[in-house]
N, C-alpha and C. Protein backbone atom coordinates (compact mmCIF):
# COMPACT_ATOMS: atom_id res chain seq x y z
N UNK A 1 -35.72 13.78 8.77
CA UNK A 1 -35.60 12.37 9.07
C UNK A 1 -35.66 12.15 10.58
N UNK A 2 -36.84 11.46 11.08
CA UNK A 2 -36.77 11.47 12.29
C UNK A 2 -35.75 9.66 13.03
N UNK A 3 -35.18 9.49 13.99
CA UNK A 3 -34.50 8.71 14.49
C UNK A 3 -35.33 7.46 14.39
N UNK A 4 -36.26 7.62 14.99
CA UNK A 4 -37.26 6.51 15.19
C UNK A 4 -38.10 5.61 13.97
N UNK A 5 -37.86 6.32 12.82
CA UNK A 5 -38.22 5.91 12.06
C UNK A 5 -37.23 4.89 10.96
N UNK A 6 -35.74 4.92 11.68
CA UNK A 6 -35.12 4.07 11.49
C UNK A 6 -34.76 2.73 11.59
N UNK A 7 -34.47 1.80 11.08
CA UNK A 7 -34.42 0.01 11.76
C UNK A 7 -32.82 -0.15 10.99
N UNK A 8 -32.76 -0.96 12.51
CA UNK A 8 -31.32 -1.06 12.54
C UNK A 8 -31.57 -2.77 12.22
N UNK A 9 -31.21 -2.96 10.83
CA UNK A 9 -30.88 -4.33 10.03
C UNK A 9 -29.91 -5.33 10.51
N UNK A 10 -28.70 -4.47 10.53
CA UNK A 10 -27.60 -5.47 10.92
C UNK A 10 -26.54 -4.65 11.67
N UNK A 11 -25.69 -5.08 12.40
CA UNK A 11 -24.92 -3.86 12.80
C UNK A 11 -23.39 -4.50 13.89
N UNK A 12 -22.47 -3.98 13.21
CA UNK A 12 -20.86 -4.86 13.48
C UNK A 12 -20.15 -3.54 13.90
N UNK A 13 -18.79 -3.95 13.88
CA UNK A 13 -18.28 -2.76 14.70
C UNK A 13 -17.71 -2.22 13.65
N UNK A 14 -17.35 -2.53 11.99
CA UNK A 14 -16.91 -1.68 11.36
C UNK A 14 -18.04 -1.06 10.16
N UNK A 15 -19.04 -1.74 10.16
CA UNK A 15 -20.25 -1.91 9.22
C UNK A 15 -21.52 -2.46 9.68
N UNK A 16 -22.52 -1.37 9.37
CA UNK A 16 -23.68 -1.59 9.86
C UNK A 16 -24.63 -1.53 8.74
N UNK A 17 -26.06 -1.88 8.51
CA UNK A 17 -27.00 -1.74 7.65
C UNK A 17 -28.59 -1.16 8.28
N UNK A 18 -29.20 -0.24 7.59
CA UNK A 18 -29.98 0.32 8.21
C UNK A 18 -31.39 0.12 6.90
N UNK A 19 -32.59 0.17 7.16
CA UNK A 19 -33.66 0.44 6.74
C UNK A 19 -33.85 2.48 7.36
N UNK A 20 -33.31 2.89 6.21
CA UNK A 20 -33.68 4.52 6.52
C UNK A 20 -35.10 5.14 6.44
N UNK A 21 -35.63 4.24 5.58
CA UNK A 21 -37.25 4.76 4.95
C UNK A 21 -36.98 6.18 3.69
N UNK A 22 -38.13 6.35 3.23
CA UNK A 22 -37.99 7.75 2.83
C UNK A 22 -39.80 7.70 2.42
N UNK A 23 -40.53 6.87 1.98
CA UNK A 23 -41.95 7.21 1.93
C UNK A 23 -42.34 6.25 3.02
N UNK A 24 -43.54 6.74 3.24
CA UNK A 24 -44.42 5.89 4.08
C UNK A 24 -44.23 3.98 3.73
N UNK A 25 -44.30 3.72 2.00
CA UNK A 25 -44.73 2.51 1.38
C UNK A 25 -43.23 1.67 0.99
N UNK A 26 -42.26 2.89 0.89
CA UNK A 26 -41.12 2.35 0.47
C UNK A 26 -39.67 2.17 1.55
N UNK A 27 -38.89 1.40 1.81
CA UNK A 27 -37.76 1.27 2.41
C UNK A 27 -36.73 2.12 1.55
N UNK A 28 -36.12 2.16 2.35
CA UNK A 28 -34.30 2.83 1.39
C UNK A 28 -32.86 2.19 2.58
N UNK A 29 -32.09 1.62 1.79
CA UNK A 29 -31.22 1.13 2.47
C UNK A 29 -30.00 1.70 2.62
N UNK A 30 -29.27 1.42 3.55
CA UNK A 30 -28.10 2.09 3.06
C UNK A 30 -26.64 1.64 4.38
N UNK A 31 -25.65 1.24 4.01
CA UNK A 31 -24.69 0.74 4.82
C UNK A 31 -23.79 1.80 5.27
N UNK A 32 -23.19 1.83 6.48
CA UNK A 32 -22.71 3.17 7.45
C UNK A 32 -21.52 2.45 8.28
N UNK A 33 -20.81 3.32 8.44
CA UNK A 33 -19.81 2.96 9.48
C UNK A 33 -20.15 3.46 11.01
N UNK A 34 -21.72 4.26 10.71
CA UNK A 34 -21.72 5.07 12.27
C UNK A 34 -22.64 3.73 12.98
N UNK A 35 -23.04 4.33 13.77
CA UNK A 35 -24.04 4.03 15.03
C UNK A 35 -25.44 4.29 14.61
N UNK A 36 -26.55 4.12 14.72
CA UNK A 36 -27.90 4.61 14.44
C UNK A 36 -27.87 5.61 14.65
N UNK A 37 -27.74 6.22 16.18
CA UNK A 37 -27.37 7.59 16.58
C UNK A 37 -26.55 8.68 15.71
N UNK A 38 -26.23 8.36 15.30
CA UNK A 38 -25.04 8.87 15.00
C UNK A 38 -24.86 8.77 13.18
N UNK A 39 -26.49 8.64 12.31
CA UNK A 39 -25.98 8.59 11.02
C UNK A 39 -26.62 10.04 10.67
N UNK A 40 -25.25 9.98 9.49
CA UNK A 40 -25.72 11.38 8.94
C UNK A 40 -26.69 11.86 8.48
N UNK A 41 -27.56 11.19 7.80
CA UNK A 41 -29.09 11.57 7.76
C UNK A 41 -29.99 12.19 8.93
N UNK A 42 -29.52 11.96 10.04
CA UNK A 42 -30.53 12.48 11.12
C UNK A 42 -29.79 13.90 11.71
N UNK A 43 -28.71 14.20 10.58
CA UNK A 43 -27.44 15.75 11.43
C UNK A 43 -28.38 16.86 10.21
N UNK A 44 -28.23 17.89 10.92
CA UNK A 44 -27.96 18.96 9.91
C UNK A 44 -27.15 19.43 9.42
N UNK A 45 -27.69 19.92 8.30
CA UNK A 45 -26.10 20.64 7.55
C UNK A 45 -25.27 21.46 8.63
N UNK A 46 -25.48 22.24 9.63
CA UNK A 46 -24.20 22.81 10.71
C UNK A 46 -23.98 21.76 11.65
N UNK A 47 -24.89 20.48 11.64
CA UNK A 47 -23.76 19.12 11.96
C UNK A 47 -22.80 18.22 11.16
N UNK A 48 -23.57 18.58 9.95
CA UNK A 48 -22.21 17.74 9.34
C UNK A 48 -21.35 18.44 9.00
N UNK A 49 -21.30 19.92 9.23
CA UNK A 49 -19.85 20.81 8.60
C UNK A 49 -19.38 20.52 9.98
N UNK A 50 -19.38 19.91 10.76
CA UNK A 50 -18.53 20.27 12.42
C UNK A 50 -18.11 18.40 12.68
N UNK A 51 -18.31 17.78 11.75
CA UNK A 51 -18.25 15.77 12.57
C UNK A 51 -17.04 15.84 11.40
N UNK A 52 -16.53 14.91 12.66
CA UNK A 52 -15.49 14.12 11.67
C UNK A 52 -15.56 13.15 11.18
N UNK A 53 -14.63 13.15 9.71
CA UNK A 53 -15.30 11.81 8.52
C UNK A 53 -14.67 10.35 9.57
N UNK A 54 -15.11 9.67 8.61
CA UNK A 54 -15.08 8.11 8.92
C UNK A 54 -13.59 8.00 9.09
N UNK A 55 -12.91 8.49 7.74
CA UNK A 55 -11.46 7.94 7.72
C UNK A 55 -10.90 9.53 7.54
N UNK A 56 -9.69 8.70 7.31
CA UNK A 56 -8.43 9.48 6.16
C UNK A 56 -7.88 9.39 5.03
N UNK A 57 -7.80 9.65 3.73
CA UNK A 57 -6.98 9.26 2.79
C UNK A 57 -5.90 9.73 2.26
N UNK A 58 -4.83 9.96 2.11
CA UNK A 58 -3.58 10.66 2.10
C UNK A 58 -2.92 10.26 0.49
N UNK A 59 -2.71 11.60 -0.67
CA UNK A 59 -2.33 11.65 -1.92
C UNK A 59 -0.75 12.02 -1.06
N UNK A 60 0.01 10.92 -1.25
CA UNK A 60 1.35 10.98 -0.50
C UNK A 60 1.99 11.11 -2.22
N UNK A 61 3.00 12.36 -1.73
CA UNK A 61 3.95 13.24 -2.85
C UNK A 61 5.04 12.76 -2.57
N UNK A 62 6.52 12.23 -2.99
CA UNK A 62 7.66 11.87 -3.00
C UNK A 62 8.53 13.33 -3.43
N UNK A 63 9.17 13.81 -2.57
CA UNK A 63 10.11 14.98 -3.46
C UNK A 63 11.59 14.66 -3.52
N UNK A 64 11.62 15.21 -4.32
CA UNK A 64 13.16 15.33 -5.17
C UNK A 64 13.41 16.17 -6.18
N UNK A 65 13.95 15.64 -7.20
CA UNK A 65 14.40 16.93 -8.40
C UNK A 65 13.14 16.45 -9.07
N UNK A 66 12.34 15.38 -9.23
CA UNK A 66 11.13 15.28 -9.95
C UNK A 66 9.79 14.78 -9.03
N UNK A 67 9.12 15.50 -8.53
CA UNK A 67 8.38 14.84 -7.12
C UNK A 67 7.23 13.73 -8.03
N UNK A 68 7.16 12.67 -7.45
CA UNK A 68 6.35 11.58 -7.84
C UNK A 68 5.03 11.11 -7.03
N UNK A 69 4.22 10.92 -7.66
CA UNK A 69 2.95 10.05 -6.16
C UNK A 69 3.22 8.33 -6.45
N UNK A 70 2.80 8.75 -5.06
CA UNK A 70 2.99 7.13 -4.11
C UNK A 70 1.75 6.64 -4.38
N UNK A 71 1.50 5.21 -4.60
CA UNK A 71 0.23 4.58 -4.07
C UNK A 71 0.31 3.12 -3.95
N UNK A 72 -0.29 2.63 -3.43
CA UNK A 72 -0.06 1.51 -3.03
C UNK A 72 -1.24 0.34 -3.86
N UNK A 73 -0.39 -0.81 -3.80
CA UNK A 73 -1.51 -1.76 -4.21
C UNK A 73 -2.02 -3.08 -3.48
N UNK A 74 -3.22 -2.49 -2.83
CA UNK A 74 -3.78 -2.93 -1.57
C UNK A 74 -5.19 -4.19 -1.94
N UNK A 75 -5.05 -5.30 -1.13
CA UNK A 75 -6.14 -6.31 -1.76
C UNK A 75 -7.12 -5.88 -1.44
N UNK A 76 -8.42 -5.39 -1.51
CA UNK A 76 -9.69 -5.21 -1.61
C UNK A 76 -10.70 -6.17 -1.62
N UNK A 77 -11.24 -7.01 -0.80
CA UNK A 77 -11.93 -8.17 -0.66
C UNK A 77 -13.54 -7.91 -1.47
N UNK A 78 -14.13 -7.03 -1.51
CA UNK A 78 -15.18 -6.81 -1.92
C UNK A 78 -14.99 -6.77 -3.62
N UNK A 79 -13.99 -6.53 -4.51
CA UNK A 79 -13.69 -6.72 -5.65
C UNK A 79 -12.45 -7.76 -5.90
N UNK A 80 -12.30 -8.32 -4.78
CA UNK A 80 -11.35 -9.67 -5.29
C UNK A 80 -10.39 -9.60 -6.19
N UNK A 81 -9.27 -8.54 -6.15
CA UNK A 81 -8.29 -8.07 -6.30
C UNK A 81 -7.59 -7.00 -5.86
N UNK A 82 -6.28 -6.66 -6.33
CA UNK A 82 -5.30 -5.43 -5.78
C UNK A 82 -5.95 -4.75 -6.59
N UNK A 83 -5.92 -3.40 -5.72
CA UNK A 83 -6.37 -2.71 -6.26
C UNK A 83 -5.54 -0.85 -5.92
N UNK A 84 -5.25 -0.50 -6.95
CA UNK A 84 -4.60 1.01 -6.95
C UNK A 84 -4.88 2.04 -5.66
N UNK A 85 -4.07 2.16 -4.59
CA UNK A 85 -4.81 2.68 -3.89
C UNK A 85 -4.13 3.89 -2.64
N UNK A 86 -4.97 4.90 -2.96
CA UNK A 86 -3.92 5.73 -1.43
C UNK A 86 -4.32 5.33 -0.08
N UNK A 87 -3.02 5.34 0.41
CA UNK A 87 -2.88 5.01 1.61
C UNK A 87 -4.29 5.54 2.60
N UNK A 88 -4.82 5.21 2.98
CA UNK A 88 -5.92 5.42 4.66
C UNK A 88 -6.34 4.65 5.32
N UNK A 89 -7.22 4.98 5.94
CA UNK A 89 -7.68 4.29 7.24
C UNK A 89 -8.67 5.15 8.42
N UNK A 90 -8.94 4.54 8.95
CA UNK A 90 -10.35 5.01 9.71
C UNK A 90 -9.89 5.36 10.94
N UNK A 91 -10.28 6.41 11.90
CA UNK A 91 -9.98 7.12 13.18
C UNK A 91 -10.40 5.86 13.91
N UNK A 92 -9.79 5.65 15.05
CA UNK A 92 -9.59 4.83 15.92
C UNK A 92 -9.59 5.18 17.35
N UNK A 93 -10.03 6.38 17.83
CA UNK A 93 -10.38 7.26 19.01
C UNK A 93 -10.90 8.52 18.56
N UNK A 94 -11.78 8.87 19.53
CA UNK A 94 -12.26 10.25 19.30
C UNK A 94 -11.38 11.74 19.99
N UNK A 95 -9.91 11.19 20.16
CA UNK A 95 -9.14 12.00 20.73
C UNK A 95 -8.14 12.91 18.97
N UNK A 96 -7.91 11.59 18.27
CA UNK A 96 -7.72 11.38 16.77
C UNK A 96 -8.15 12.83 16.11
N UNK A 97 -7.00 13.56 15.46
CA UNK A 97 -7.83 14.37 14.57
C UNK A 97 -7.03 13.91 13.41
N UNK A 98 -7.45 14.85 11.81
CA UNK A 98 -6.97 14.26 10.87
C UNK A 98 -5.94 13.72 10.38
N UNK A 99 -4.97 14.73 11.11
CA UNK A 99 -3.76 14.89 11.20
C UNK A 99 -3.17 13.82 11.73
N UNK A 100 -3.50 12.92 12.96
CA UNK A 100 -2.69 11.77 13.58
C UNK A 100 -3.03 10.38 12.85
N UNK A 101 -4.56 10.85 12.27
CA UNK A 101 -4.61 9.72 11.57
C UNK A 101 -3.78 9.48 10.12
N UNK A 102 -4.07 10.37 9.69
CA UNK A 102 -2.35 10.44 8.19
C UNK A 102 -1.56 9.96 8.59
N UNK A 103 -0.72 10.61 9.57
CA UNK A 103 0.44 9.99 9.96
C UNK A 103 0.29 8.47 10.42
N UNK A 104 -0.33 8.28 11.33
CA UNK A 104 -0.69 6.77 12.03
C UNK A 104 -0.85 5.74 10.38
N UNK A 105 -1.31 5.96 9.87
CA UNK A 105 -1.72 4.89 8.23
C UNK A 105 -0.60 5.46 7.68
N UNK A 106 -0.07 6.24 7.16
CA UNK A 106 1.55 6.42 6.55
C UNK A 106 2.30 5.49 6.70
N UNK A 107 2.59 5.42 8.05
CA UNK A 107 3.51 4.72 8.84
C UNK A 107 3.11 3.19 9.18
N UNK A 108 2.05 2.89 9.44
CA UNK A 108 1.00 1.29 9.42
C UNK A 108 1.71 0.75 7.87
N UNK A 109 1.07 1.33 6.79
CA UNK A 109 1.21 0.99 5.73
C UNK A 109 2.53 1.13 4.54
N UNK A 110 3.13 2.01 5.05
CA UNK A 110 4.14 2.29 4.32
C UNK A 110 5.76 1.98 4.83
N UNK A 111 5.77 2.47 5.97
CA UNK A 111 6.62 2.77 6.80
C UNK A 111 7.66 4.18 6.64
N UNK A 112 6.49 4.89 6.13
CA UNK A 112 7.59 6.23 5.55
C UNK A 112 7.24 7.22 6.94
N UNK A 113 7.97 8.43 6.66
CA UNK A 113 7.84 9.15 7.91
C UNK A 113 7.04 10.28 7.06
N UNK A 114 5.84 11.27 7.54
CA UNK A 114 5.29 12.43 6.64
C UNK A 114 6.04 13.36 7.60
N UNK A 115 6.43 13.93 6.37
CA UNK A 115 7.07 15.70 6.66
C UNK A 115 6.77 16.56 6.86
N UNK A 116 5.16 16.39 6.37
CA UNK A 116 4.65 17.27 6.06
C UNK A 116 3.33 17.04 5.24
N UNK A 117 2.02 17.50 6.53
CA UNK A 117 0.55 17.47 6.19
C UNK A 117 0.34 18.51 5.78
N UNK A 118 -1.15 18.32 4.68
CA UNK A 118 -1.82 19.56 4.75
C UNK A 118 -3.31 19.01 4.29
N UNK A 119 -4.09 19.83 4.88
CA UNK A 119 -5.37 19.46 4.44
C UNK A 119 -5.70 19.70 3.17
N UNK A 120 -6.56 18.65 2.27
CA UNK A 120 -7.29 18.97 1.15
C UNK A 120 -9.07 19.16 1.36
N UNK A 121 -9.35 18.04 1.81
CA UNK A 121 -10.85 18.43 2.23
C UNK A 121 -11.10 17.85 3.14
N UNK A 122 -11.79 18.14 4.37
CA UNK A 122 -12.43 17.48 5.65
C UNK A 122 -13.47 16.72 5.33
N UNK A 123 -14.36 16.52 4.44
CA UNK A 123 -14.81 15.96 4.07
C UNK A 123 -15.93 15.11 2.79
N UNK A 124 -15.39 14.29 2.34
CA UNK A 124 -16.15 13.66 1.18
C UNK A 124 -16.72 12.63 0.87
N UNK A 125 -17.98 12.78 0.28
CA UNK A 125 -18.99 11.36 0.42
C UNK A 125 -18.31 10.02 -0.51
N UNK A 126 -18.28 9.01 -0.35
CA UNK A 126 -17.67 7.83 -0.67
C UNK A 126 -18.55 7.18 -2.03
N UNK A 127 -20.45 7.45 -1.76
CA UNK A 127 -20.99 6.72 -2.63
C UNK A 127 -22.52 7.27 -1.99
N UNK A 128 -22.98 8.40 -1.74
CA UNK A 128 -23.97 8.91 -1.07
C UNK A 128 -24.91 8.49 -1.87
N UNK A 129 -25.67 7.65 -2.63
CA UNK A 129 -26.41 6.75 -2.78
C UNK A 129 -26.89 5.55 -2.21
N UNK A 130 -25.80 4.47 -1.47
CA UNK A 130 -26.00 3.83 -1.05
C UNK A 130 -25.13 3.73 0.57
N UNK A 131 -24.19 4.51 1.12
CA UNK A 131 -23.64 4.75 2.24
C UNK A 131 -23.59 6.38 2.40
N UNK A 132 -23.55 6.40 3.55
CA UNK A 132 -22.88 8.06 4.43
C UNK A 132 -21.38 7.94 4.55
N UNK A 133 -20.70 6.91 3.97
CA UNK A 133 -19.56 6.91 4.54
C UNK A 133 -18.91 8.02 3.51
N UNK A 134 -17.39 8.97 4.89
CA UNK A 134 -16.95 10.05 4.74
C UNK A 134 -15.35 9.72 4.44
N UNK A 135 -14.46 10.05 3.83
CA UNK A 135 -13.02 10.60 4.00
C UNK A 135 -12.83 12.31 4.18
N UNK A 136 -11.67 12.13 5.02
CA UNK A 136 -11.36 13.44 4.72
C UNK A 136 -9.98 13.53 3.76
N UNK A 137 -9.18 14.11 2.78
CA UNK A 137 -8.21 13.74 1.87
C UNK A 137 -6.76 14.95 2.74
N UNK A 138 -6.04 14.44 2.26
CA UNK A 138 -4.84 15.54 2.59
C UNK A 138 -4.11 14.60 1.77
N UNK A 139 -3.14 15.55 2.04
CA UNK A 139 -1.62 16.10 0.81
C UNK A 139 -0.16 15.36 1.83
N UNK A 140 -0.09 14.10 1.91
CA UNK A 140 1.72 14.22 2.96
C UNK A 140 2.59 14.06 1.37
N UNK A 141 3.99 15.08 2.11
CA UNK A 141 4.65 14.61 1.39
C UNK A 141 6.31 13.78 2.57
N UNK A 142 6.36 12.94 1.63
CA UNK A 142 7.59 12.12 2.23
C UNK A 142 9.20 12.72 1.53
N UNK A 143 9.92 12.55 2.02
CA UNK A 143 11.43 12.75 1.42
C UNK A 143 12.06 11.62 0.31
N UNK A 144 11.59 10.40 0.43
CA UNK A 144 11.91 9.33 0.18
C UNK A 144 11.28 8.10 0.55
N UNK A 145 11.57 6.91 -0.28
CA UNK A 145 10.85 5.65 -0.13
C UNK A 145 11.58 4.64 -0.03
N UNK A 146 12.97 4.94 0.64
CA UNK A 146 14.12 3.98 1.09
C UNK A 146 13.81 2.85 2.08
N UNK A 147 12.65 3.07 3.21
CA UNK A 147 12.46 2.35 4.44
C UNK A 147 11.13 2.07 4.05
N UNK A 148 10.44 1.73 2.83
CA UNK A 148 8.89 1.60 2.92
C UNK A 148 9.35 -0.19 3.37
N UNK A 149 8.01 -0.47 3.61
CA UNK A 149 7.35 -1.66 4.13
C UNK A 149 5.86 -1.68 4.75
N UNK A 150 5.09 -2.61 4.33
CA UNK A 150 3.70 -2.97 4.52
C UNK A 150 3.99 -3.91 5.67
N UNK A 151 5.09 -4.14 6.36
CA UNK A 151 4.95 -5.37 7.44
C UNK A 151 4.37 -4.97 8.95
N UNK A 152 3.75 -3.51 8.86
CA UNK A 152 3.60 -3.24 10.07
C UNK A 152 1.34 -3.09 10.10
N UNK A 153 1.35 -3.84 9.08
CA UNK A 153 -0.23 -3.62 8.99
C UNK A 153 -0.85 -4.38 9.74
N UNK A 154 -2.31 -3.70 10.36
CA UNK A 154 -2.93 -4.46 10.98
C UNK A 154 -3.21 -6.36 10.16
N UNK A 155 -3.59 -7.34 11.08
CA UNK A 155 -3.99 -8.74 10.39
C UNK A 155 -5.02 -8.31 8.96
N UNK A 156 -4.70 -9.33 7.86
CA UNK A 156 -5.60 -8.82 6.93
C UNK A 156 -5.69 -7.99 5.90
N UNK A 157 -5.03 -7.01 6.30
CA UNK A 157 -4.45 -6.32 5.43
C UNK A 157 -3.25 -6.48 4.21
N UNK A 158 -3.39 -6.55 3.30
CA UNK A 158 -2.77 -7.20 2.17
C UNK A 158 -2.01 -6.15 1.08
N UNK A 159 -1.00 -5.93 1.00
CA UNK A 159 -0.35 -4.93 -0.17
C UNK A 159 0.24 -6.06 -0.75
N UNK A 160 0.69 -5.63 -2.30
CA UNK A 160 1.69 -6.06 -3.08
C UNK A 160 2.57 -5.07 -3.72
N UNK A 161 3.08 -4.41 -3.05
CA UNK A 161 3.90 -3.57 -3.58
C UNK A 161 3.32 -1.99 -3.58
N UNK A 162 3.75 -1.09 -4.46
CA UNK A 162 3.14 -0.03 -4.85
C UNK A 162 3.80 0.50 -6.33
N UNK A 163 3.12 1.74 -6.72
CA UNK A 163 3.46 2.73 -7.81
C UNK A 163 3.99 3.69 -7.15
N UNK A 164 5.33 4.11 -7.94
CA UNK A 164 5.96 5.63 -7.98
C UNK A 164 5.73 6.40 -9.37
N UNK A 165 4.74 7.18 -9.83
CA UNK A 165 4.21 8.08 -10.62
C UNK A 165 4.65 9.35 -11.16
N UNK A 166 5.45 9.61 -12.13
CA UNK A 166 5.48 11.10 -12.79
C UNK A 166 4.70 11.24 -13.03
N UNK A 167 4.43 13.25 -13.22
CA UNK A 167 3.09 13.64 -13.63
C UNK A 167 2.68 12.93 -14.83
N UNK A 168 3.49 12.82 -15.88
CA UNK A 168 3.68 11.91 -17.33
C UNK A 168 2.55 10.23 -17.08
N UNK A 169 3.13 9.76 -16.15
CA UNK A 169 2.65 8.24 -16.18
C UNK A 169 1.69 8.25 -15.52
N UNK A 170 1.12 9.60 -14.88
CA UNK A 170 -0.22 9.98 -14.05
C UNK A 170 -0.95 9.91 -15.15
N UNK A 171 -0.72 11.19 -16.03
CA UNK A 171 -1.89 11.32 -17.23
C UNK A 171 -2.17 9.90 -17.56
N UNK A 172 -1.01 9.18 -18.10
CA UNK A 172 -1.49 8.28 -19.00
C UNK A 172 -2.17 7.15 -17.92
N UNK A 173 -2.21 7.02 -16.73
CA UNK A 173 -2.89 6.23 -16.19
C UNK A 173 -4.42 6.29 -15.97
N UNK A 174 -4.68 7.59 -16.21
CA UNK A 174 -5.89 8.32 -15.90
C UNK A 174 -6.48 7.83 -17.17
N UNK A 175 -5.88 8.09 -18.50
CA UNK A 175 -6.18 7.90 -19.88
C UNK A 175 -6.64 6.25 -20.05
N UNK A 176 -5.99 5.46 -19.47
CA UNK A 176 -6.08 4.22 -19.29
C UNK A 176 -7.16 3.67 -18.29
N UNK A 177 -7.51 4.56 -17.43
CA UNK A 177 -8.60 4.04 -16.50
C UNK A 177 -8.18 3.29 -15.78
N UNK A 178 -7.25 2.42 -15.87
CA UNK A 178 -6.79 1.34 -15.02
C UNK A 178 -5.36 1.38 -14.84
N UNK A 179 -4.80 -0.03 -13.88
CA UNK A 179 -3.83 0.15 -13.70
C UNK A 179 -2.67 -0.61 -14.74
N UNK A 180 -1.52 -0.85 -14.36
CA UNK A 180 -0.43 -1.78 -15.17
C UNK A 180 -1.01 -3.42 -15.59
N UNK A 181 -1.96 -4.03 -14.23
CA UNK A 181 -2.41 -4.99 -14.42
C UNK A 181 -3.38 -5.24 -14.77
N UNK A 182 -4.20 -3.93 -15.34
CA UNK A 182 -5.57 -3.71 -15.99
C UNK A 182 -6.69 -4.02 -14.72
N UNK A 183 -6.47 -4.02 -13.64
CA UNK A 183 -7.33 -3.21 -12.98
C UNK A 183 -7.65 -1.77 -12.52
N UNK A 184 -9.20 -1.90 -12.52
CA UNK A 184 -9.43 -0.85 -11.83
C UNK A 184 -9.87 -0.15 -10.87
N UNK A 185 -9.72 1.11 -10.53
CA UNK A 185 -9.16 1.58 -9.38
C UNK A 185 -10.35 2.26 -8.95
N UNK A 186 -10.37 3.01 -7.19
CA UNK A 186 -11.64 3.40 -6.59
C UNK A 186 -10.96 5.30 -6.94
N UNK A 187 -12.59 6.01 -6.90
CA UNK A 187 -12.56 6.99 -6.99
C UNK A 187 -11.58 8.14 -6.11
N UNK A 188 -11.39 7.56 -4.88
CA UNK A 188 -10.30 8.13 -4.13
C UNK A 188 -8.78 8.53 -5.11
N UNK A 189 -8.51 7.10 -5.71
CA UNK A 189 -7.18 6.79 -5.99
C UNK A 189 -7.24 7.47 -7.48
N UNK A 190 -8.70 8.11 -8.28
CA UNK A 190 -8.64 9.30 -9.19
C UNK A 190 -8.45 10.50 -8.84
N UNK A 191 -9.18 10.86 -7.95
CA UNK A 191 -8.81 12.11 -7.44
C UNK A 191 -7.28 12.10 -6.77
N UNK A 192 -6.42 11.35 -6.67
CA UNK A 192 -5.26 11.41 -6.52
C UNK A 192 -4.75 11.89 -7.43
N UNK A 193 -4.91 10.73 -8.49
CA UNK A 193 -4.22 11.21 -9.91
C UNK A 193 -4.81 12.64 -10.17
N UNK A 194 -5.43 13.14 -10.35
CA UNK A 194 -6.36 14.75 -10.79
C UNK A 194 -5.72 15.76 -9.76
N UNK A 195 -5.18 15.19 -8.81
CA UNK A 195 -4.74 16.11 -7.55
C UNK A 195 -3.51 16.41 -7.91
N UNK A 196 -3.27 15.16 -8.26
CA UNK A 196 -1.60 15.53 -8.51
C UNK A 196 -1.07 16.10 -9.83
N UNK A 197 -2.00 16.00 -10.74
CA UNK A 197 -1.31 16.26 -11.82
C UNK A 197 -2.03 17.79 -11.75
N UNK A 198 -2.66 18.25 -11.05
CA UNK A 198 -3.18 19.64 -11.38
C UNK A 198 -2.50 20.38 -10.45
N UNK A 199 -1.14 19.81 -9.88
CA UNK A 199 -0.16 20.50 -9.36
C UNK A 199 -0.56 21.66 -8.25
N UNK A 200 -2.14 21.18 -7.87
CA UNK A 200 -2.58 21.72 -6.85
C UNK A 200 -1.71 22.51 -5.07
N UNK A 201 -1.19 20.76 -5.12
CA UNK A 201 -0.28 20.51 -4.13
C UNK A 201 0.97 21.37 -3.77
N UNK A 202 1.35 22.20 -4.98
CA UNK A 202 2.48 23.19 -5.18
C UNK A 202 1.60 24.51 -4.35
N UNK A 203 0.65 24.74 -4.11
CA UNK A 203 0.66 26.04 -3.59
C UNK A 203 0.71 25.68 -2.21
N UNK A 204 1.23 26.82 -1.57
CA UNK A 204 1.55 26.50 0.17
C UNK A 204 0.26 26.37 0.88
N UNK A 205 0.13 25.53 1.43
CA UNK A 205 -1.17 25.11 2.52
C UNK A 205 -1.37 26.35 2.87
């Protein structure tokens, strides 16, 4: 894929749109959080094992005598409802590694303190059909959910509450596809549930 053969459609500071091409006769589109410069189509595979993803998404564990997952239920403007969701958010300096960003959205969104990171994957495609956009996932776990609060979110940002999850009410949520209010949820916030109930999280980082 050469650079030049790209057209830059539209382009904002959190979302951009590109004409990528792929034949001579045909366009291919596709929406990015990068820069022209800077989309993954024009890296090689030993550039994209070395860039960091777009965001963060964090399968936050509650421990106690029965450890539970956290998730939150966050408004989603593009599907016009709450929607089931783990906590993340997008790097905000290139000083940022995965790690500050977990914590930094933990604490934005929750107000919990993490105890304790660990990486799950550096990085995963969102919808590589129609975007490059990346998460990377990790594992916090919190002590407790005594001090949560959503009042520290950027403007715009919208929660109504959240879920506290046994492995039990995991399955059956998974089984259900959706949530308590019969919506449904983004692929992130499955692989939560699948993460957690496959008790992955129990082996030591």
């Amino acid at each position: 894929m050469k650079k030049d053969k790209i057209e830059t459609l539209y382009e904002s500071r959190f979302l951009s749109f590109y004409d990528i091409g792929q034949t001579e006769d045909k366009p291919y589109y596709q929406a990015s959080r990068r820069k022209k410069e800077d989309l993954v189509v024009t890296k090689s595979n030993k550039q994209i094992n070395k860039m960091n993803a777009d965001g963060v998404g964090c399968v936050v564990i509650v421990r106690g005598q029965e450890e539970k997952l956290f998730l939150n239920h966050e408004y989603r403007y593009p599907v016009g409802q709450y929607v089931l969701s783990v906590p993340a958010g997008l790097y905000e300096s290139e000083n940022e590694d995965i790690y500050d960003v977990a914590k930094r959205e933990i604490k934005e969104e929750t107000g919990l303190e993490a105890k304790e990171i660990r990486l799950i994957s550096p990085l995963l495609f969102s919808s590589p059909g129609m975007t490059d956009e990346t998460n990377a996932m990790v594992c916090v776990f919190v002590d407790d959910i005594k001090d949560y609060t959503s009042e520290n979110c950027e403007k715009g940002e919208i929660f109504k509450g959240y879920s506290l999850l046994t492995k039990k009410q995991a399955i059956e949520l998974l089984d259900k596809v959706c949530d308590e209010h019969n919506n449904y949820f983004s692929v992130y916030t499955h692989f939560a549930l699948l993460y957690f109930i496959s008790e992955l999280w129990k082996n030591e980082g």
